[in-house]
Protein backbone atom coordinates (compact mmCIF):
# COMPACT_ATOMS: atom_id res chain seq x y z
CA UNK A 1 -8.36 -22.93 34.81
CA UNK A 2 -5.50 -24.35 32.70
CA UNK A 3 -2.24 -23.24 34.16
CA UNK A 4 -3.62 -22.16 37.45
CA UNK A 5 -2.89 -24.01 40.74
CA UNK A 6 -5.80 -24.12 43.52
CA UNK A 7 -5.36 -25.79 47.50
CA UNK A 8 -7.56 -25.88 49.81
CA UNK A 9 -7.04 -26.37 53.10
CA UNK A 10 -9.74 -28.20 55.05
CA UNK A 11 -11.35 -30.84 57.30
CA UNK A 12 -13.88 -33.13 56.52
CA UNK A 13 -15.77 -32.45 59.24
CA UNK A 14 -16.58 -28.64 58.91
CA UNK A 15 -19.27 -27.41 57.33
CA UNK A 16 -17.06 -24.70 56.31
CA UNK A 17 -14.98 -26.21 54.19
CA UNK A 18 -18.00 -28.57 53.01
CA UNK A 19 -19.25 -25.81 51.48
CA UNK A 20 -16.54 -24.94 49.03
CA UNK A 21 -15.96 -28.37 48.52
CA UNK A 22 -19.42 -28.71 47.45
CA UNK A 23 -19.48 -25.09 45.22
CA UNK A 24 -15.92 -26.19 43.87
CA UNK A 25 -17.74 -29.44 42.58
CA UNK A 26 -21.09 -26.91 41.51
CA UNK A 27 -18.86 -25.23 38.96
CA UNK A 28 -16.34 -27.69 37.79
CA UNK A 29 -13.64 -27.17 39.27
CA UNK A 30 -12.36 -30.60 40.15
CA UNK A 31 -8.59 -29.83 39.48
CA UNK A 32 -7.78 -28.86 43.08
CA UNK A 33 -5.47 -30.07 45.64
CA UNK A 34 -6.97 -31.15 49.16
CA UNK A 35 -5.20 -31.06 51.85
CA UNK A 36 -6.53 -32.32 54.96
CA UNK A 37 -5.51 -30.52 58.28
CA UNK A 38 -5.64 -31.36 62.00
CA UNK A 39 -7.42 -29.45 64.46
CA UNK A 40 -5.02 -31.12 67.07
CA UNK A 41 -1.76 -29.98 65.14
CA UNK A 42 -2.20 -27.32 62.64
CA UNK A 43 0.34 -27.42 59.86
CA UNK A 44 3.13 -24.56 59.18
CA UNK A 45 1.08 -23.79 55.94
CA UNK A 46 -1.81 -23.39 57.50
CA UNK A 47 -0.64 -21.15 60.53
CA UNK A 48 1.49 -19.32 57.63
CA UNK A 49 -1.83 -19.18 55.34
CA UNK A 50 -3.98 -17.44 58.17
CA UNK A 51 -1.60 -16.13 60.56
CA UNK A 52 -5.27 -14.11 61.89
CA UNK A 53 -8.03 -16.81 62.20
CA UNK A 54 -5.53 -20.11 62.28
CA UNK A 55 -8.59 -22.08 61.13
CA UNK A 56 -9.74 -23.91 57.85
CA UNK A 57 -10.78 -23.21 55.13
CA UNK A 58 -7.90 -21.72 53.46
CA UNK A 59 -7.87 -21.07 49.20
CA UNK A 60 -4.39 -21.12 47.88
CA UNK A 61 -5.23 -19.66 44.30
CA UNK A 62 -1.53 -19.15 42.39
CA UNK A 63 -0.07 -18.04 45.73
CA UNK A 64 -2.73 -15.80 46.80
CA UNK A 65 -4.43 -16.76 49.73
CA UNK A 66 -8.22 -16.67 50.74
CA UNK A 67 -9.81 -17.25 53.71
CA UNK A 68 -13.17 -17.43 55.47
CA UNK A 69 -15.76 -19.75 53.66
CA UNK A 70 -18.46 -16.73 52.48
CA UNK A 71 -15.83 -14.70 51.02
CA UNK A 72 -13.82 -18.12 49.20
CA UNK A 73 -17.27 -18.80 47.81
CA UNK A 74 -17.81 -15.42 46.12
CA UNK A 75 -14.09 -15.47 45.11
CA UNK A 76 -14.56 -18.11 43.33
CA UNK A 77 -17.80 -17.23 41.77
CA UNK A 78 -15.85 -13.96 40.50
CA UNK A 79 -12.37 -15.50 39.92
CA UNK A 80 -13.79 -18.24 37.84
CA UNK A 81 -16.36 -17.04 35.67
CA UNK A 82 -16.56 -18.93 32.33
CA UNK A 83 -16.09 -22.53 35.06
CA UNK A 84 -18.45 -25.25 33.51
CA UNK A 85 -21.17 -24.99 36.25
CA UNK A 86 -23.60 -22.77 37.02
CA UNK A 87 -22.27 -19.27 39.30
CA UNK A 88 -23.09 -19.66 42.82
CA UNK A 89 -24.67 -15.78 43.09
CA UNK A 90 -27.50 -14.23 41.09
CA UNK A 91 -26.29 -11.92 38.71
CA UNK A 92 -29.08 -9.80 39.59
CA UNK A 93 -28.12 -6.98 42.04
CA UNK A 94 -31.38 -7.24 44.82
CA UNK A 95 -31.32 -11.58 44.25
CA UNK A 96 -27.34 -11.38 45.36
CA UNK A 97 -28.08 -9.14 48.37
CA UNK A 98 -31.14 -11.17 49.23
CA UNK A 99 -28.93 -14.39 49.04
CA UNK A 100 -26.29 -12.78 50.91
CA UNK A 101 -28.56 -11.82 53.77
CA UNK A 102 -30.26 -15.48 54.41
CA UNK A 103 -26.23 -16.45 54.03
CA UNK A 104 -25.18 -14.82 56.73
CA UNK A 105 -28.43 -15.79 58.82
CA UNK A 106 -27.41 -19.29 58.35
CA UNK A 107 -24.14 -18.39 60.00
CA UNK A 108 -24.71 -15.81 62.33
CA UNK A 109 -27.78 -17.61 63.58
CA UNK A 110 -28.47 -21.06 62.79
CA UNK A 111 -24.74 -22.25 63.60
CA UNK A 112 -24.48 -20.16 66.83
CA UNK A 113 -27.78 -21.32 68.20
CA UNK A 114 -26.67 -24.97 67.15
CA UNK A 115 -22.46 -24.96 68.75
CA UNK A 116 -23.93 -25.18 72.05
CA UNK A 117 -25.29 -29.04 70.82
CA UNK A 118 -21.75 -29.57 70.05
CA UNK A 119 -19.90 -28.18 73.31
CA UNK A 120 -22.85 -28.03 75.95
CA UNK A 121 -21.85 -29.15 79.18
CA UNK A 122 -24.78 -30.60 80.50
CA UNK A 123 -27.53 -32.82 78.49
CA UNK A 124 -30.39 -30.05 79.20
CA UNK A 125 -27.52 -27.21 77.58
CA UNK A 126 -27.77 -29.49 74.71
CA UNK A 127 -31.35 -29.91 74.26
CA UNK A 128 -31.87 -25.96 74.72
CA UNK A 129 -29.79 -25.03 71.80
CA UNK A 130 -31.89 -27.49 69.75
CA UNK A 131 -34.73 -25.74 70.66
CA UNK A 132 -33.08 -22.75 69.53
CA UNK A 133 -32.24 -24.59 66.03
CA UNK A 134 -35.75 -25.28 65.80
CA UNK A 135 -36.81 -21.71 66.18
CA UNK A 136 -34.20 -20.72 63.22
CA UNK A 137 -35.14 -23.10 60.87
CA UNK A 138 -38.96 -22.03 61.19
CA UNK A 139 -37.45 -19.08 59.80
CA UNK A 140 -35.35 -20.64 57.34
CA UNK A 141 -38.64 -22.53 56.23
CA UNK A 142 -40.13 -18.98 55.58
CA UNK A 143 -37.09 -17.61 53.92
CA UNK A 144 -37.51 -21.34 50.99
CA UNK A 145 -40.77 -20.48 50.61
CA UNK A 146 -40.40 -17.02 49.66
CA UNK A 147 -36.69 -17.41 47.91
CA UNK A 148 -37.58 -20.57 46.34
CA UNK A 149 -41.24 -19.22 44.51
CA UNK A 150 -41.67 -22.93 44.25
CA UNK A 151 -38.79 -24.53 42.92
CA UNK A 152 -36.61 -26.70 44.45
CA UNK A 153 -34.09 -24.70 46.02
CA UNK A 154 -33.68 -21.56 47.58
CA UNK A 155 -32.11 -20.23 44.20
CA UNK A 156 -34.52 -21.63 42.26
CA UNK A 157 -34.32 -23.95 39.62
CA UNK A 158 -30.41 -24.43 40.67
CA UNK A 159 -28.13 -24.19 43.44
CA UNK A 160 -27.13 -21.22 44.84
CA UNK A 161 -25.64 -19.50 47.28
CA UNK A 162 -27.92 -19.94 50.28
CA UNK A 163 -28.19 -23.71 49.51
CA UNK A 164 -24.88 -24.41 49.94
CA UNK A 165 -24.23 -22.60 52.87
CA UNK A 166 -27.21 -24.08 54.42
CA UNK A 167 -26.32 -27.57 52.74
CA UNK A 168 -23.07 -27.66 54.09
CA UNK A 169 -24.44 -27.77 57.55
CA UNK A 170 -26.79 -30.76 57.21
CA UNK A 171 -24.85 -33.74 58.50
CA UNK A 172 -24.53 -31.99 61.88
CA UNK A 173 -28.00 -30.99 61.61
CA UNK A 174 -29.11 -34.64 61.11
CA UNK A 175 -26.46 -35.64 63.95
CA UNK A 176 -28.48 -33.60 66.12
CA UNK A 177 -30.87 -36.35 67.30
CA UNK A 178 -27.96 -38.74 67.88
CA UNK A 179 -26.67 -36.40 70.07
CA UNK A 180 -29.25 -34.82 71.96
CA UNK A 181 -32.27 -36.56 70.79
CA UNK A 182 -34.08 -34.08 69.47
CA UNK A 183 -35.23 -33.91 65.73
CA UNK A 184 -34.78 -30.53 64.14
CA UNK A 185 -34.66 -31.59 60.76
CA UNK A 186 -38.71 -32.58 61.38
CA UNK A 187 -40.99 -32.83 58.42
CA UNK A 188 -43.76 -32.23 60.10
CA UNK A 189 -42.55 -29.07 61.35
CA UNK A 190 -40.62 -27.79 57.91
CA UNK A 191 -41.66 -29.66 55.46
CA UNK A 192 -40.76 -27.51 52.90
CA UNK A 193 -36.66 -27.57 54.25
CA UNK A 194 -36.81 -31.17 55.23
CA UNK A 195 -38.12 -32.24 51.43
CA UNK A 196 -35.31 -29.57 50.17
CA UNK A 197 -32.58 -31.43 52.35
CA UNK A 198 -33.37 -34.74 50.58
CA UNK A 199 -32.76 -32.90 47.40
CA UNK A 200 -29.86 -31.38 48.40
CA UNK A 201 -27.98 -34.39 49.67
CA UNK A 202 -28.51 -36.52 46.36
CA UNK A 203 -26.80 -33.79 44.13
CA UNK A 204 -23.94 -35.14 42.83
CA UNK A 205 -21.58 -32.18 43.77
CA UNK A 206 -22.83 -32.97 47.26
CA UNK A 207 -22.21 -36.59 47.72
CA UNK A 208 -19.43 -37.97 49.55
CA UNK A 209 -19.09 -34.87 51.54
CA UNK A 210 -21.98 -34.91 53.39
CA UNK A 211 -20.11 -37.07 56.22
CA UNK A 212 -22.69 -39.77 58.08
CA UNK A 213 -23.93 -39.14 61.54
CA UNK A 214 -21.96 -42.41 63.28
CA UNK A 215 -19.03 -40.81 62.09
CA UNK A 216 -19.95 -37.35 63.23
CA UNK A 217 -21.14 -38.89 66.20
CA UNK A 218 -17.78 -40.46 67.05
CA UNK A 219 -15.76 -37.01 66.36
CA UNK A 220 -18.17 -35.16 68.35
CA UNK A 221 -16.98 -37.43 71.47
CA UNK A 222 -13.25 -36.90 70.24
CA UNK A 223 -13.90 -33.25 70.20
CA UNK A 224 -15.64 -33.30 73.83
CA UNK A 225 -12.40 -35.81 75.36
CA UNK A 226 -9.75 -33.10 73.54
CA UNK A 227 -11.40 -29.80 74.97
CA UNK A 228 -12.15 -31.56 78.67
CA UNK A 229 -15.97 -31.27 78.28
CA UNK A 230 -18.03 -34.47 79.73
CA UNK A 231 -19.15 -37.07 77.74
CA UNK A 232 -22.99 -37.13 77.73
CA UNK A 233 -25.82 -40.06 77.39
């Protein structure tokens, strides 16, 4: 990496840009500048960085930009691949697609049953969408026990692609209860993903990033005040 300059664009708050904070740290690559954007005024270089989406996170990699959090992670993975840590994707061929698929089920299902806990407009909205969380991460429990063959995470013995995507998500899922009072992280009901969160969140590449739920909490209400939604018990 000597030589080569790397930004990212990002707020602490998504789970988007959590993630390839969190892979960044996975594989060494600590020599990055953050930059921390506003969702309430978006900077030039970020509107000039992804004139399309106009969202974080953004990968400035020697004036090249990349954007979208799946594809920055498997940039990375590919761009970087002699980095101190271990690669985020299975070199094997089926193990990649299978990690690709339960990557993309995290975000294409798990995040849009769970937005509606963020932006519901009434307290039963709320509640719903956990329901529908709950129903997800049944599957997600499946998918561990399966991916995992007994190890602790869904790669295996290390981190991997589906752990961090699914990582990156966990203060919000946590934040849940604060906000709508249901539990969805629930040991009782996934043992197996609530005993692999714990793990998760004392990595060191994880810590620090992982914001608390007060604080998530608190910018939840922000959020709700900015885009005229009610504030709810």
């Amino acid at each position: 990496m000597a030589g080569e300059e790397l930004t990212l664009l990002g707020l602490w708050a998504s789970p988007f840009v959590i993630r390839v904070r969190i892979a960044f740290n996975l594989k060494g690559l600590t020599a990055y500048v953050y930059s921390e954007e506003s969702i309430y005024h978006k900077s030039e270089l970020l509107l000039k960085s992804n004139p399309v989406l106009k969202k974080v996170p953004v990968l400035l990699h020697d004036g090249k930009t990349i954007c979208e959090s799946q594809i920055i992670l498997q940039y990375v993975d590919e761009a970087f691949p002699t980095a101190a840590g271990a690669p985020v994707l299975p070199s094997d061929p089926y193990d990649r697609a299978i990690a690709r698929f339960w990557a993309s089920y995290v975000d294409d299902k798990l995040f849009s049953a769970w937005l509606p806990v963020f932006i519901g407009k009434t307290a039963e909205e709320r509640v719903e969408a956990a329901t529908q969380v709950l129903a997800t991460l049944d599957t997600l429990e499946q998918a561990f026990e399966e991916c995992s063959k007994g190890k602790a995470f869904f790669a295996g013995d290390t981190v991997g692609l589906v752990d961090v995507v699914l990582g990156s998500f966990l203060g919000w899922l946590y934040a849940t209860e604060a906000i709508c009072g249901v539990k969805v992280v629930d040991a009782t009901r996934t043992p197996l993903l609530a005993a692999w969160a714990e793990r998760f969140c004392a990595l060191d590449a994880a810590k620090g990033l992982i914001p608390d739920v007060e604080r998530l909490v608190e910018y939840n209400k922000a959020r709700r005040v900015f885009l005229g939604l009610p504030l709810l018990p």
